[in-house]
C-alpha atoms as a PDB file:
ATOM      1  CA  UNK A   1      16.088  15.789  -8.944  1.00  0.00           C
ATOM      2  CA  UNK A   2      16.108  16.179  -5.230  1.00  0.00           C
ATOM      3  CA  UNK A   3      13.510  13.537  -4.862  1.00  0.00           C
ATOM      4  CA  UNK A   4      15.527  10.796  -6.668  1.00  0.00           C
ATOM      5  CA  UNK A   5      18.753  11.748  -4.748  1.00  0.00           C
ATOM      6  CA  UNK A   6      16.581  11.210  -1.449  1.00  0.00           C
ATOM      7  CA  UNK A   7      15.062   8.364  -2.535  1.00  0.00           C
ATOM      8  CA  UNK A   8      17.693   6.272  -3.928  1.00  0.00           C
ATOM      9  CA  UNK A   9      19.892   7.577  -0.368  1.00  0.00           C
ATOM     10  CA  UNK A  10      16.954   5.768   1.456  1.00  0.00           C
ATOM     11  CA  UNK A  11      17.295   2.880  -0.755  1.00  0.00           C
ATOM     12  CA  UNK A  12      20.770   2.622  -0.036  1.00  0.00           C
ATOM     13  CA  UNK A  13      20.054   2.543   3.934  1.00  0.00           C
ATOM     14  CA  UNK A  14      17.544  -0.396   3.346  1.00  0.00           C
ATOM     15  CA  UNK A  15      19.980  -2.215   1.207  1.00  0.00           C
ATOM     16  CA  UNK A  16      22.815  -1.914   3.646  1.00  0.00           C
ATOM     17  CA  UNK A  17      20.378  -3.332   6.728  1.00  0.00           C
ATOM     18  CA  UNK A  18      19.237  -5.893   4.384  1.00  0.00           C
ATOM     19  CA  UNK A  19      22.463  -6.770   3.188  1.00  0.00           C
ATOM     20  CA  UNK A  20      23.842  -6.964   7.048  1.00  0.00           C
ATOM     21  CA  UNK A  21      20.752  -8.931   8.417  1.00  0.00           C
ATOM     22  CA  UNK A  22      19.401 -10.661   5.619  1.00  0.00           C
ATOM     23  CA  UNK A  23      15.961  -8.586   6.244  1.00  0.00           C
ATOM     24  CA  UNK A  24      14.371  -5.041   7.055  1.00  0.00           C
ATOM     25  CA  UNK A  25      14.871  -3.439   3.571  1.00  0.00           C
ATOM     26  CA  UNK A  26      10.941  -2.311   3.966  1.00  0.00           C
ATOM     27  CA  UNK A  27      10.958  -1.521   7.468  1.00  0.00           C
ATOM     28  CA  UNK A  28      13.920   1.388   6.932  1.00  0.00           C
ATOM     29  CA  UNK A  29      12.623   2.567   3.571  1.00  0.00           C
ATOM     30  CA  UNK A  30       9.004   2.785   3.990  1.00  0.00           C
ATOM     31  CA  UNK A  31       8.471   5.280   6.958  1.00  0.00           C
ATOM     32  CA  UNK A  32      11.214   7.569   5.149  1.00  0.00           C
ATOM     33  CA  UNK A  33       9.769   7.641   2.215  1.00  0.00           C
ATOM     34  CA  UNK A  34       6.271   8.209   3.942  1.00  0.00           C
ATOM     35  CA  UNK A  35       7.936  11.459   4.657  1.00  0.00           C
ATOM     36  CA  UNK A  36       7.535  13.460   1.080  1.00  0.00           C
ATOM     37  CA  UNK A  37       6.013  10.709  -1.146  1.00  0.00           C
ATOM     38  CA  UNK A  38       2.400   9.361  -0.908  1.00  0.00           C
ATOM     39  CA  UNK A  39       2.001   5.743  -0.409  1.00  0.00           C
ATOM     40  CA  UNK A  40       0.728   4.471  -3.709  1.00  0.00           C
ATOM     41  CA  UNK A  41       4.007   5.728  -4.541  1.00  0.00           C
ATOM     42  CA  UNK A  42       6.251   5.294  -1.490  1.00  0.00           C
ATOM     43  CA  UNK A  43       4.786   1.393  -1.003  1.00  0.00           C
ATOM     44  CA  UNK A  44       5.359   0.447  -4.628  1.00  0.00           C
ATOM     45  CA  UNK A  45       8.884   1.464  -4.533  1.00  0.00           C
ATOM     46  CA  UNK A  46       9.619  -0.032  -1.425  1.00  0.00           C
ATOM     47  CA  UNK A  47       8.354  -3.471  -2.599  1.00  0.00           C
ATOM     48  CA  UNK A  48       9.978  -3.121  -5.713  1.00  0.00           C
ATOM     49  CA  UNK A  49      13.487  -2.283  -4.260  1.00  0.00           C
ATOM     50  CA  UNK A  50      13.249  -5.144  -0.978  1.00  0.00           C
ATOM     51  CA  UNK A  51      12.265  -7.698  -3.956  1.00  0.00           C
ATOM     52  CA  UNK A  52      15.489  -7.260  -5.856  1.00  0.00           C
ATOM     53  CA  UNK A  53      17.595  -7.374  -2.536  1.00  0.00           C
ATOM     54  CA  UNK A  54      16.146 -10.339  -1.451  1.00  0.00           C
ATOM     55  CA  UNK A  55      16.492 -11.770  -4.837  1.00  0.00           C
ATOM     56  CA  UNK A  56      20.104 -10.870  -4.711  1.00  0.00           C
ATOM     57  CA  UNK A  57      20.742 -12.346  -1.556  1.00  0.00           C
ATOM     58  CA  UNK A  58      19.199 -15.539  -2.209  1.00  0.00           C
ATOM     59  CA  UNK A  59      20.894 -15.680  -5.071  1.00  0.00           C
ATOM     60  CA  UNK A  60      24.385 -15.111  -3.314  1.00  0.00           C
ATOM     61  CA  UNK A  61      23.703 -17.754  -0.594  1.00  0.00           C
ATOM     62  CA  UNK A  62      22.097 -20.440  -2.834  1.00  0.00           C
ATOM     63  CA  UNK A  63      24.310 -23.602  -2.630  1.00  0.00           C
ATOM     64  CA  UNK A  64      23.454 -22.452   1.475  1.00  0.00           C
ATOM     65  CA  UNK A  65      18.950 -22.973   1.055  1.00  0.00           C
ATOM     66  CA  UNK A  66      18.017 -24.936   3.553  1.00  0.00           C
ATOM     67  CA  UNK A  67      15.142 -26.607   1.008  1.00  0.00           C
ATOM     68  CA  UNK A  68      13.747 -28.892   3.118  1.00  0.00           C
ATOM     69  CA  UNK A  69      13.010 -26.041   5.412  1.00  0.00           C
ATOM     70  CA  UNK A  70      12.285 -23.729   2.112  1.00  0.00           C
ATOM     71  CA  UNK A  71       9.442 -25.361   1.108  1.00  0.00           C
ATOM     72  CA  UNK A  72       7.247 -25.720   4.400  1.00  0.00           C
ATOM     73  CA  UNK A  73       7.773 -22.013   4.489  1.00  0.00           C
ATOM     74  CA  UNK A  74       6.447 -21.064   1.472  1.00  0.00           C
ATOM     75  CA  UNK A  75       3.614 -23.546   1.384  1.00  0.00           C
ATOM     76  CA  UNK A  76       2.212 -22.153   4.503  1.00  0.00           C
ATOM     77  CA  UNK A  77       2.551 -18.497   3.726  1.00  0.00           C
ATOM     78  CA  UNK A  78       0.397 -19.025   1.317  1.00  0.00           C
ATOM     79  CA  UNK A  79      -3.063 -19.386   3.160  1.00  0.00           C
ATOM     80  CA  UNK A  80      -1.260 -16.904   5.623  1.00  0.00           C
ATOM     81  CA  UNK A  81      -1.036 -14.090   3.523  1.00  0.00           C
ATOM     82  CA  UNK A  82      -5.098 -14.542   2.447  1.00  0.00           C
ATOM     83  CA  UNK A  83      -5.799 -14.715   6.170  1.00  0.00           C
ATOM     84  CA  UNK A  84      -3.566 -11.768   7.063  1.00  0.00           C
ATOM     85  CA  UNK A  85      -5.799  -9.520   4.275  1.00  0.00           C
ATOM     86  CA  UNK A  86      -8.902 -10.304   5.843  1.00  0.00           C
ATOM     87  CA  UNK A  87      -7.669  -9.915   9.786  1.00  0.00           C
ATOM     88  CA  UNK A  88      -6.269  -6.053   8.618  1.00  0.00           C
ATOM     89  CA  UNK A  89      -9.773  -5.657   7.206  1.00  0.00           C
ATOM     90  CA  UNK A  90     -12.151  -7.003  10.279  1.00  0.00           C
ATOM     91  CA  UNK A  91      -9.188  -6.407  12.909  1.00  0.00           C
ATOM     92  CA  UNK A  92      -8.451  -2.701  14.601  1.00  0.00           C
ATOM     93  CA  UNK A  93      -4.504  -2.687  12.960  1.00  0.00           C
ATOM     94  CA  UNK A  94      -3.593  -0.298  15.876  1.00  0.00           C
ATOM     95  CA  UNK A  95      -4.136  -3.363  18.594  1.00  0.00           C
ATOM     96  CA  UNK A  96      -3.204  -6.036  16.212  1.00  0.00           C
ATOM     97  CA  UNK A  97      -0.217  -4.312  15.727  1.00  0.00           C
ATOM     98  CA  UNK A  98       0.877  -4.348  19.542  1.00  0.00           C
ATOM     99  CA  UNK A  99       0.118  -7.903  20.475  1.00  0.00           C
ATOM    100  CA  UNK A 100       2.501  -8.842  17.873  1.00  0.00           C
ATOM    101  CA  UNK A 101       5.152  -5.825  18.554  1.00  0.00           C
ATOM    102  CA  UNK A 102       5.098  -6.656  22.395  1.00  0.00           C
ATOM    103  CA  UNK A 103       5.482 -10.612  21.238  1.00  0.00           C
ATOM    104  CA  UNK A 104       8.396 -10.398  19.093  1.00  0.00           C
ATOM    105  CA  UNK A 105       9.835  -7.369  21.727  1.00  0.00           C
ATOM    106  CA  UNK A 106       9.634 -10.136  24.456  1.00  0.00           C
ATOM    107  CA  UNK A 107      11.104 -12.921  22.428  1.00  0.00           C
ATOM    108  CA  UNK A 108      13.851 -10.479  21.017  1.00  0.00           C
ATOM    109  CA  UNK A 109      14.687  -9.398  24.838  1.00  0.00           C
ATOM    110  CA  UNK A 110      14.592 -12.705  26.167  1.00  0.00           C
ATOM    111  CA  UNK A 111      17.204 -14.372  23.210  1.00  0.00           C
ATOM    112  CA  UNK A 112      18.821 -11.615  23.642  1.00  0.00           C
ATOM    113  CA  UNK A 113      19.531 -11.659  27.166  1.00  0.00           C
ATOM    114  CA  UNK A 114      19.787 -15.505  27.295  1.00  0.00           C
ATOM    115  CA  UNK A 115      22.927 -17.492  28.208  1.00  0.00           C
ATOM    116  CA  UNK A 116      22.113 -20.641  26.397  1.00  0.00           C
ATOM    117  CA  UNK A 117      23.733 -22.069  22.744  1.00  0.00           C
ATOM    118  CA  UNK A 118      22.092 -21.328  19.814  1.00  0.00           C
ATOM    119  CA  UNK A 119      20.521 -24.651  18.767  1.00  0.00           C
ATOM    120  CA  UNK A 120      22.899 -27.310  17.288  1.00  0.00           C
ATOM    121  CA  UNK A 121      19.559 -28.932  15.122  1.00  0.00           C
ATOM    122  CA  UNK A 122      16.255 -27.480  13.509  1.00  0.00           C
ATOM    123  CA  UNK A 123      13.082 -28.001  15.694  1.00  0.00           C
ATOM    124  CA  UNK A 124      10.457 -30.243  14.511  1.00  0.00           C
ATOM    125  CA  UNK A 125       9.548 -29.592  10.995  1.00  0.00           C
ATOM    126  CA  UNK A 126       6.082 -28.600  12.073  1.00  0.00           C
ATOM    127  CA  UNK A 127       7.718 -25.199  13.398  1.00  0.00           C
ATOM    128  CA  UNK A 128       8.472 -24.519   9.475  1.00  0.00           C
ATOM    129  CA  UNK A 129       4.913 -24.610   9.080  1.00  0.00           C
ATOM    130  CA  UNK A 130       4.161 -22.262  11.880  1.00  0.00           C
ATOM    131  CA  UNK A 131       6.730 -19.270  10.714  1.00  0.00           C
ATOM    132  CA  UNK A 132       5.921 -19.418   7.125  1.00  0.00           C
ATOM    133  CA  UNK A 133       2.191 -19.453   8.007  1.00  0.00           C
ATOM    134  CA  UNK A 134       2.472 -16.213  10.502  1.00  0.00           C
ATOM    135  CA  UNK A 135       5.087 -14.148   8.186  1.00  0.00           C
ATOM    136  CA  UNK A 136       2.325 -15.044   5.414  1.00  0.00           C
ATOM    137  CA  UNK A 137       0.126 -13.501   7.702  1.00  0.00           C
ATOM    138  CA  UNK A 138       2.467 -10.117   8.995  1.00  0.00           C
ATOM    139  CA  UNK A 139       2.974 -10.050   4.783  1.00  0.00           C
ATOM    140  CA  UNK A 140      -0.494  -9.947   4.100  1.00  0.00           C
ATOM    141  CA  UNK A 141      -1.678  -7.622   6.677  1.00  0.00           C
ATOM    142  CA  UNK A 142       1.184  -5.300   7.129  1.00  0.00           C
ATOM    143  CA  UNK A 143       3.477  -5.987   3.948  1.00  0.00           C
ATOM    144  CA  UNK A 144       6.648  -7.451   6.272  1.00  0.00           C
ATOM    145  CA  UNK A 145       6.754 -11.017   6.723  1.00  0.00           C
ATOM    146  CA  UNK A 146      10.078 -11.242   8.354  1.00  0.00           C
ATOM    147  CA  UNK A 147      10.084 -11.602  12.084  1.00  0.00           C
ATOM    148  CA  UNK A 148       7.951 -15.625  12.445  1.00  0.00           C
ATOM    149  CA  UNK A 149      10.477 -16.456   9.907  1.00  0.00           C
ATOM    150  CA  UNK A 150      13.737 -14.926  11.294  1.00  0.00           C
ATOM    151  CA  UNK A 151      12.381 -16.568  14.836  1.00  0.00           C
ATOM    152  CA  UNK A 152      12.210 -19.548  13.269  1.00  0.00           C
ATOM    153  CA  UNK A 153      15.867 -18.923  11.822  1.00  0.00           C
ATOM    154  CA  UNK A 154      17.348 -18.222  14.738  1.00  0.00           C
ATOM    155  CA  UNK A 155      16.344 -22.063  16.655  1.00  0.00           C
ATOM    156  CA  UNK A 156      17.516 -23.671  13.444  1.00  0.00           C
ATOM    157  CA  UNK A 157      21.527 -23.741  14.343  1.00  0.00           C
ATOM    158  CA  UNK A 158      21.680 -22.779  10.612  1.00  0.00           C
ATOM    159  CA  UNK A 159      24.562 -20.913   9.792  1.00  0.00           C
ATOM    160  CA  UNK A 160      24.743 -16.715   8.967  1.00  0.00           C
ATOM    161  CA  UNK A 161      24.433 -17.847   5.270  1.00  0.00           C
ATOM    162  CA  UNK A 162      21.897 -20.576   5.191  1.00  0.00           C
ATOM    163  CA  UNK A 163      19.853 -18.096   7.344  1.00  0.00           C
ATOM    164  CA  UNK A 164      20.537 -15.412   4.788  1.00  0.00           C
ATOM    165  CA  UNK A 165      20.040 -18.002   2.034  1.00  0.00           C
ATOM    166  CA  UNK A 166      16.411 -20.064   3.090  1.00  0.00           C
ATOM    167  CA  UNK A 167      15.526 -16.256   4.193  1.00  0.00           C
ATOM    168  CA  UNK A 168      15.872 -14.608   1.380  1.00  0.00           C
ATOM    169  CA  UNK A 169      14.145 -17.230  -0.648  1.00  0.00           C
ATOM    170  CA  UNK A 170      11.362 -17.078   1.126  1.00  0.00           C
ATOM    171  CA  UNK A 171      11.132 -13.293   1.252  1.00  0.00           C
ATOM    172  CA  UNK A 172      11.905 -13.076  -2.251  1.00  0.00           C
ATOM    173  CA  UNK A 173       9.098 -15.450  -3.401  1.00  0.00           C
ATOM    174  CA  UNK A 174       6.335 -13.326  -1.382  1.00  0.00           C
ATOM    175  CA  UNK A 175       7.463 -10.185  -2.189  1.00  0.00           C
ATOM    176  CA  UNK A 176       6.841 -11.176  -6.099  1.00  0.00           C
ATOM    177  CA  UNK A 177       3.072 -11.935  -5.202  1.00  0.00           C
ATOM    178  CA  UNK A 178       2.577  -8.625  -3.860  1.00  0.00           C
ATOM    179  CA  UNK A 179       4.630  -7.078  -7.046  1.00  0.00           C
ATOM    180  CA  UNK A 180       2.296  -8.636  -9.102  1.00  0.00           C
ATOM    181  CA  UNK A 181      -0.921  -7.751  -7.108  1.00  0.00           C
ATOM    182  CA  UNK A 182       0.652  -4.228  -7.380  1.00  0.00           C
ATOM    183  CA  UNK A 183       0.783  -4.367 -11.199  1.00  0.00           C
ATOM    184  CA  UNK A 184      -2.524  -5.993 -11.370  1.00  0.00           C
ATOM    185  CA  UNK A 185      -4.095  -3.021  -9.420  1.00  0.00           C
ATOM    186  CA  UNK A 186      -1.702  -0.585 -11.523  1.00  0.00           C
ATOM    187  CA  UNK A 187       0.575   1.061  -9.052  1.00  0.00           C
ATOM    188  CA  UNK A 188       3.535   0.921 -11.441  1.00  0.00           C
ATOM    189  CA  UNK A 189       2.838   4.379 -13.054  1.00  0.00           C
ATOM    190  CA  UNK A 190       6.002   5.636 -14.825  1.00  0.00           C
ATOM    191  CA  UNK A 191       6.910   8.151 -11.810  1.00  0.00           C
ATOM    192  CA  UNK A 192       7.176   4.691  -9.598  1.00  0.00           C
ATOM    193  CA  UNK A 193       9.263   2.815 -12.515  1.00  0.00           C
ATOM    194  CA  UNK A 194      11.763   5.698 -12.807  1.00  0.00           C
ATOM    195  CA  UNK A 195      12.302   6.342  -8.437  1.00  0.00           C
ATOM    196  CA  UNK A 196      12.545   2.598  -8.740  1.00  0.00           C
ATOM    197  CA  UNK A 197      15.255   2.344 -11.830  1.00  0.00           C
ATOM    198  CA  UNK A 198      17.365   4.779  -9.997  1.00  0.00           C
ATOM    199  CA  UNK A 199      16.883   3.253  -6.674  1.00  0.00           C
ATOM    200  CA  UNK A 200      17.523  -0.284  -7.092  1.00  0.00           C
ATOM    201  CA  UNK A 201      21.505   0.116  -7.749  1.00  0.00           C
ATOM    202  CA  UNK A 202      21.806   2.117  -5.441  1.00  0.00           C
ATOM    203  CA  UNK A 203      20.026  -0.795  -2.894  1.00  0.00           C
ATOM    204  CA  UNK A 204      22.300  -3.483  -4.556  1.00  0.00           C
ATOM    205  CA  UNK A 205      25.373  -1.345  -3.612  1.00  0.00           C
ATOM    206  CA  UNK A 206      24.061  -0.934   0.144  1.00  0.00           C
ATOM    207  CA  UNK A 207      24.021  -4.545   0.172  1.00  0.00           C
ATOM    208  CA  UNK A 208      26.714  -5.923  -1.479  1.00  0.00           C
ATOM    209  CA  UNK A 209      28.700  -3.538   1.924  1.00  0.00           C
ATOM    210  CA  UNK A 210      25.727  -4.701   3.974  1.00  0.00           C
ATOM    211  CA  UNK A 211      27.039  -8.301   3.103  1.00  0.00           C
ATOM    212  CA  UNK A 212      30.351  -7.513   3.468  1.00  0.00           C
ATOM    213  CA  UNK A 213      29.984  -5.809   7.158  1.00  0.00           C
ATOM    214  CA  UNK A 214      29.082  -8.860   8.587  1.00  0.00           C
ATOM    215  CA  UNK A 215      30.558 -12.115   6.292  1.00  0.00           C
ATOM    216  CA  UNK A 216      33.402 -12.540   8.816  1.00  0.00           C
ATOM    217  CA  UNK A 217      30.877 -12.028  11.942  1.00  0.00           C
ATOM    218  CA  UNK A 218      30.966 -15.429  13.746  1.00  0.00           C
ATOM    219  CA  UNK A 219      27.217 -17.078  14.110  1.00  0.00           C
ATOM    220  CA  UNK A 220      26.310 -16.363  17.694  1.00  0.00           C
ATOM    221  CA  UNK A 221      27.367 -12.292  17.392  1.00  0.00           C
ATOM    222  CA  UNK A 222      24.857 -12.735  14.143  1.00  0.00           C
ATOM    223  CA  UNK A 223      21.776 -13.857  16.038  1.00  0.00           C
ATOM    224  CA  UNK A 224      22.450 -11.166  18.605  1.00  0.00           C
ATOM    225  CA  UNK A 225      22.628  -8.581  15.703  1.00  0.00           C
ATOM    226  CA  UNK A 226      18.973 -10.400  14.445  1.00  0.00           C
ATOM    227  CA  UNK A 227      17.959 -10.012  18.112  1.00  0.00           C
ATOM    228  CA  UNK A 228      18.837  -6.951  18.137  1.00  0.00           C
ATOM    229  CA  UNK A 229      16.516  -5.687  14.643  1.00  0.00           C
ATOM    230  CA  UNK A 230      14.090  -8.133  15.718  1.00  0.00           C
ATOM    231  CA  UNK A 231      13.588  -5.899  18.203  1.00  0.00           C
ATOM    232  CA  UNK A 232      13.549  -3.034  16.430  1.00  0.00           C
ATOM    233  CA  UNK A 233      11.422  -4.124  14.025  1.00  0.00           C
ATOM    234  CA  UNK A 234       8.322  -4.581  17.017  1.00  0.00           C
ATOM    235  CA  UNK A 235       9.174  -0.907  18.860  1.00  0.00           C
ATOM    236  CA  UNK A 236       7.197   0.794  15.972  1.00  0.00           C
ATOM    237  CA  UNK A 237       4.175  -1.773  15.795  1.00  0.00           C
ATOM    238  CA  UNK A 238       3.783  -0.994  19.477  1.00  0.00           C
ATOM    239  CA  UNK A 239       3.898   2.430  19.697  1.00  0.00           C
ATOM    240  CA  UNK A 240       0.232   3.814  18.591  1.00  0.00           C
ATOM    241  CA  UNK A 241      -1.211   1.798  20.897  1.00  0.00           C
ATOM    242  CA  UNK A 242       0.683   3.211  23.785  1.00  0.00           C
ATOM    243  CA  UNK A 243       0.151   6.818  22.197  1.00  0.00           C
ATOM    244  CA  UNK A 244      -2.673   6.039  22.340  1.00  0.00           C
ATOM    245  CA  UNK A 245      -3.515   4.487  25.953  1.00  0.00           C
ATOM    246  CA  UNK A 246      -1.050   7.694  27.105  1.00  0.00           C
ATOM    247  CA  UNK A 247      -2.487  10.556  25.439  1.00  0.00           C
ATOM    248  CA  UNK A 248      -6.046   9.434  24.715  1.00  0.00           C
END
């Protein structure tokens, strides 16, 4: 019983990041449970959970989906996440791993840091293309798609909820390929369904407070709170690769 307490507490911590940022569900949940479940288990649940926040969100924000935006997204994650398999076959993930953490660290310093206004207009449409083609890519190498996306989010001038909306879409829609690859390769053994079924309210609950935290947060203290988890997000892909240049 223990487990399912744990796990649906962990749940709850990814739901109420998620709900907050409109992203990172995965990138709490996943190294917790990595702690006392094995990963055909812990990855499974993870995936399943993040799917039905996303789903939620998007769902929420709707009448705010940026569609024009949507669909570049999604049509270029598509090739993105077949290249992104093949690049974490035939590419060391350890050093992979860094050039993008120290990338989005840098860009997530820099916006950070920077005095400018966020950007009253989206950037060429061509940009869309770009971000959904590299979070295909992050999604099909290393199961999170979010930071080319949120990047491309944040020089949009969209609004906290059209961000959360067009987001969560998008996040949503890739996260039910992988479910379904998952199902094809039979990961969803009844242990997995039943940390899942116990898990997922308790993830809806995180971010329906998640959501609530930050609804009245005007939009430039938003993008530094994205700033600030884009950040986090790239500390972890970063750090074996120093380990491993420090310690040998």
């Amino acid at each position: 019983m223990g487990v399912y307490i744990l796990t649906a507490a962990i749940c709850f911590a990814g739901g109420l990041i998620a709900g907050a940022t409109g992203f990172g569900a995965l990138l709490i949940m996943i190294p917790l449970l990595f702690l006392y479940l094995d990963m055909s288990t812990a990855i499974p649940v993870g995936v399943l959970c993040s799917f039905f926040i996303q789903a939620q969100g998007a769902i929420i924000y709707r009448s705010h989906i940026q569609t024009t935006f949507l669909i570049p997204l999604i049509v270029s994650s598509l090739p993105g996440v077949w290249l992104g398999s093949l690049l974490l076959k035939y590419t060391p993930e350890i050093w992979l791993r860094a050039v993008l953490g120290l990338f989005f660290a840098s860009y997530a310093i820099w916006s950070f840091c920077s005095k400018t206004e966020a950007a009253t207009r989206p950037p060429a449409m061509i940009w869309a293309y770009i971000a959904g083609f590299f979070s295909g890519i992050l999604g099909g190498a290393f199961g999170t798609s979010g930071p080319p996306a949120l990047i491309y989010g944040t020089r949009t001038g969209w609004s906290p909820s059209a961000m959360k909306g067009t987001l969560n879409t998008l996040f949503a829609l890739l996260l039910t390929i992988i479910i379904l690859v998952y199902f094809f390769h039979g990961f969803y053994v009844e242990k997995v369904l039943l940390l899942a079924a116990i898990s997922v309210p308790a993830c809806f609950f995180g971010g329906q407070i998640g959501r609530h935290l930050t609804s009245k947060l005007p939009p430039g203290q938003y993008l530094k709170l994205i700033f600030l988890f884009i950040l986090a997000m790239s500390l972890p892909m970063c750090w074996p690769a120093a380990k491993l240049l420090i310690f040998g």
